[in-house]
N, C-alpha and C. Protein backbone atom coordinates (compact mmCIF):
# COMPACT_ATOMS: atom_id res chain seq x y z
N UNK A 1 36.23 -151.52 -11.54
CA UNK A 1 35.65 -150.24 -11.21
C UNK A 1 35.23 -150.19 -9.76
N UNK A 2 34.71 -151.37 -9.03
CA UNK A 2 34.36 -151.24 -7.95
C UNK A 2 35.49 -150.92 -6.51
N UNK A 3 36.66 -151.62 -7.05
CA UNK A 3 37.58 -150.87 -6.28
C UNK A 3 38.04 -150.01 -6.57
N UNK A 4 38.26 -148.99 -7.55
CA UNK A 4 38.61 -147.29 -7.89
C UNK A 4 37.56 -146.85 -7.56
N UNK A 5 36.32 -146.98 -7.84
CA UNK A 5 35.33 -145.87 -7.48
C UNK A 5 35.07 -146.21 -5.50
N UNK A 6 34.96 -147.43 -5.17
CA UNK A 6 34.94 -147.50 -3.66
C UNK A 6 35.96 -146.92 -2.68
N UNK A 7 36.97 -146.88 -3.23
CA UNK A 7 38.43 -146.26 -2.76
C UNK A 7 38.00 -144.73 -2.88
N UNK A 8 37.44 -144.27 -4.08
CA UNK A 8 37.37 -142.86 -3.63
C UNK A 8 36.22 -142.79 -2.98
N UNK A 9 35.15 -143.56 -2.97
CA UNK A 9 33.91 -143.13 -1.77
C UNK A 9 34.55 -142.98 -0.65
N UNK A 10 35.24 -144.01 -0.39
CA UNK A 10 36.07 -144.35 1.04
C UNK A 10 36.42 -142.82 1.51
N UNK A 11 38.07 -142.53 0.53
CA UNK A 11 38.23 -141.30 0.87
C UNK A 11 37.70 -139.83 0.53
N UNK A 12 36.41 -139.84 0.08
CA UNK A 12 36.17 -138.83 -0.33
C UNK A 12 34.64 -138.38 0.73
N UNK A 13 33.76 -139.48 0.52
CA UNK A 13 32.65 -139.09 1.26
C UNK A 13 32.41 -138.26 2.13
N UNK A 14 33.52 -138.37 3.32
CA UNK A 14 32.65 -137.22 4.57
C UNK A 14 32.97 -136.03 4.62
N UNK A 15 33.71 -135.15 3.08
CA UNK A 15 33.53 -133.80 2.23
C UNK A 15 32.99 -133.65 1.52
N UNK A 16 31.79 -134.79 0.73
CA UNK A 16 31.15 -134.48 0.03
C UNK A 16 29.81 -134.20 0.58
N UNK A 17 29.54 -132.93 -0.32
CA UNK A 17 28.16 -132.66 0.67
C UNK A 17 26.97 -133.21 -0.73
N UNK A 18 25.43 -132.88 -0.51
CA UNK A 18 24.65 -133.87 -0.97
C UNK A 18 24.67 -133.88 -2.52
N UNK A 19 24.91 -132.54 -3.31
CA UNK A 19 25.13 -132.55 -4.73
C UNK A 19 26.46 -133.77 -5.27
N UNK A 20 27.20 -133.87 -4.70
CA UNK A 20 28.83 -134.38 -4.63
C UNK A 20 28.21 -135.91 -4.54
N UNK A 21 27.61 -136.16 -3.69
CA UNK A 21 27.04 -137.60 -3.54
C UNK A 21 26.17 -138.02 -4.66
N UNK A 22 25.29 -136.80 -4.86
CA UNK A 22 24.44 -137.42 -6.26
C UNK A 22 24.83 -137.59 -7.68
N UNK A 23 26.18 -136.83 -8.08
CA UNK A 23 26.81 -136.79 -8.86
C UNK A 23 27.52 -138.04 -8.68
N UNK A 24 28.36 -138.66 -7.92
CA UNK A 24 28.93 -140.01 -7.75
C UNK A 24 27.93 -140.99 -8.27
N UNK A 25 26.77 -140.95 -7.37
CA UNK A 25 25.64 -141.88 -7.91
C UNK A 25 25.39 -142.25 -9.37
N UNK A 26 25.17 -141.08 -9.97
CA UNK A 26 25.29 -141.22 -11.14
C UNK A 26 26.43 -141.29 -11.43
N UNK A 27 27.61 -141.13 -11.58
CA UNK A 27 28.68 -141.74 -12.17
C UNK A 27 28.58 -143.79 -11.68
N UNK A 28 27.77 -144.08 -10.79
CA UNK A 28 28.46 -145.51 -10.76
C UNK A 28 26.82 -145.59 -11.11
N UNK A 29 26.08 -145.12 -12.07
CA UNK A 29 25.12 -146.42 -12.25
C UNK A 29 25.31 -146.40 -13.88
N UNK A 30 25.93 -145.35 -14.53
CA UNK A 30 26.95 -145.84 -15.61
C UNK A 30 27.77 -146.89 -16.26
N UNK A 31 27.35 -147.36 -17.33
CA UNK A 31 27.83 -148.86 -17.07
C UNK A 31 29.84 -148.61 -17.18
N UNK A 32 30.43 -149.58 -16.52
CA UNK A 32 31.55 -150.00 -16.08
C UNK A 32 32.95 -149.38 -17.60
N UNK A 33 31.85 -149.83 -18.24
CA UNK A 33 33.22 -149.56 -19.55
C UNK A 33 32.83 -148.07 -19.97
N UNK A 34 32.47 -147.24 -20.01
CA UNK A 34 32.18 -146.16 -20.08
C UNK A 34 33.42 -145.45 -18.74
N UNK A 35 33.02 -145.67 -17.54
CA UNK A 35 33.57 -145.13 -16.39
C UNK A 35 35.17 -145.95 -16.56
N UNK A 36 35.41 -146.56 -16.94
CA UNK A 36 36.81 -147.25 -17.43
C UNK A 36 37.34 -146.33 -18.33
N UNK A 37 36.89 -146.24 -19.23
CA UNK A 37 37.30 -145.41 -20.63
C UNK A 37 37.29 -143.44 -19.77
N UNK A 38 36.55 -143.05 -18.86
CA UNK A 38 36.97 -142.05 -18.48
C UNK A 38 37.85 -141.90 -17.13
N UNK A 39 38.35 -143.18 -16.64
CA UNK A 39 38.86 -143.04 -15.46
C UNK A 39 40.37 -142.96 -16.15
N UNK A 40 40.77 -144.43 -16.87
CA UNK A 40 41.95 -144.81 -17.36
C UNK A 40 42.15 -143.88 -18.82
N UNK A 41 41.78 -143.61 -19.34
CA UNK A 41 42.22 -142.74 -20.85
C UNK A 41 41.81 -141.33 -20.32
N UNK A 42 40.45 -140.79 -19.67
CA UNK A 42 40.51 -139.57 -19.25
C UNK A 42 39.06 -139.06 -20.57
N UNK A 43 38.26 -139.78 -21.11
CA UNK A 43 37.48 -139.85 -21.78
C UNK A 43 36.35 -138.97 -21.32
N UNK A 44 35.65 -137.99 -22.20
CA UNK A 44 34.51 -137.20 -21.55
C UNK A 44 32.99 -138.23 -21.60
N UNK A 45 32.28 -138.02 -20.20
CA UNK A 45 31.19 -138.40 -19.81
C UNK A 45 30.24 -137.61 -20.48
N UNK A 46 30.61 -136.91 -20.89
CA UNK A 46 29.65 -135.83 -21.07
C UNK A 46 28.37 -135.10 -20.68
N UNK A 47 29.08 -134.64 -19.60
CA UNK A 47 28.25 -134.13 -18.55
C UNK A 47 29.54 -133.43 -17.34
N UNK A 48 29.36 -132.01 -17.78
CA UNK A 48 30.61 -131.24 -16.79
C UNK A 48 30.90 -131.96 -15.53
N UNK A 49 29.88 -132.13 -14.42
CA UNK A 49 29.75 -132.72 -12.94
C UNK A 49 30.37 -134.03 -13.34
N UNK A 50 29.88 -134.73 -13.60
CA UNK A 50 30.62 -136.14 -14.40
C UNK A 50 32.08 -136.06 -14.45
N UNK A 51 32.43 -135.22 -15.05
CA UNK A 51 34.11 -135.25 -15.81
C UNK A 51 34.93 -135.29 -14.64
N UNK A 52 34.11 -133.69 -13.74
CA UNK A 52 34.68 -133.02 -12.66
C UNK A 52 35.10 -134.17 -11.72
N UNK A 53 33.96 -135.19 -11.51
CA UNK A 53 33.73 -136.27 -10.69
C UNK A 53 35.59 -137.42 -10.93
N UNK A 54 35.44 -137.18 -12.41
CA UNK A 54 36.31 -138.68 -12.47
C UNK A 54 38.01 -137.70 -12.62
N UNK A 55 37.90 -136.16 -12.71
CA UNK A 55 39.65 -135.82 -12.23
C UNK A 55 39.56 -135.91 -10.93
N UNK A 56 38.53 -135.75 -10.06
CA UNK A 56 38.79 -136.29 -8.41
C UNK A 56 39.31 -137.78 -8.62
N UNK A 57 38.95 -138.89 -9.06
CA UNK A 57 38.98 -140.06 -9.04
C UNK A 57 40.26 -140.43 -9.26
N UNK A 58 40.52 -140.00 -10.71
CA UNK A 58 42.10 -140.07 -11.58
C UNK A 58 43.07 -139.64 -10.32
N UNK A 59 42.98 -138.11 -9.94
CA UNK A 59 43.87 -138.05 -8.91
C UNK A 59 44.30 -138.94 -7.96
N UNK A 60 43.37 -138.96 -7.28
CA UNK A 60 43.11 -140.00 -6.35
C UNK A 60 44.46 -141.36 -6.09
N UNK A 61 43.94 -141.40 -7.47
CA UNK A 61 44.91 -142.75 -8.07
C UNK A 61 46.10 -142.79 -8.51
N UNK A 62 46.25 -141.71 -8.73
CA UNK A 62 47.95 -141.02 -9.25
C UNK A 62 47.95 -141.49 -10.90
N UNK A 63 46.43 -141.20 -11.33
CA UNK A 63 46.76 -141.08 -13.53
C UNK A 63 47.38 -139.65 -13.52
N UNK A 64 47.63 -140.10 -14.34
CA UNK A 64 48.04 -138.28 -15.03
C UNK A 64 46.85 -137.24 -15.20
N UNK A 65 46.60 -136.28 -15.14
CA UNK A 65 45.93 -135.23 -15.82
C UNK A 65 45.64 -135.41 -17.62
N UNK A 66 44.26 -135.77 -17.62
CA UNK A 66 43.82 -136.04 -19.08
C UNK A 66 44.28 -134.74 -19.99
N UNK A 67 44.07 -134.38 -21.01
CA UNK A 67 44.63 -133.45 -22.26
C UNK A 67 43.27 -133.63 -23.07
């Protein structure tokens, strides 16, 4: 997780403005298999900002679009 989610800090940070950052935050103090299960399967966080957070991520990475 630390290199998918650091890869998108990398490229994502200096468009995210301060809501965008706090939403990340909370996505990484989530434990690891949770954020696994919604990065790689596309699994809901449950929490809209959350979800929103990990189709930036998925993209990112070239997953598919969850269903």
């Amino acid at each position: 997780m630390d290199y998918l989610l650091g890869r998108f800090a990398e490229q994502a940070i200096d468009s995210m403005n301060a809501d965008d950052i706090a939403v990340l935050e909370r996505l990484i103090d989530l434990p690891d298999p949770q954020i696994a299960l919604a990065v790689y399967e596309g699994d809901t966080l449950g929490a809209r900002d959350l979800d929103a957070m990990v189709v930036h991520i998925r993209r990112l990475h070239g997953f598919p679009e969850a269903s």
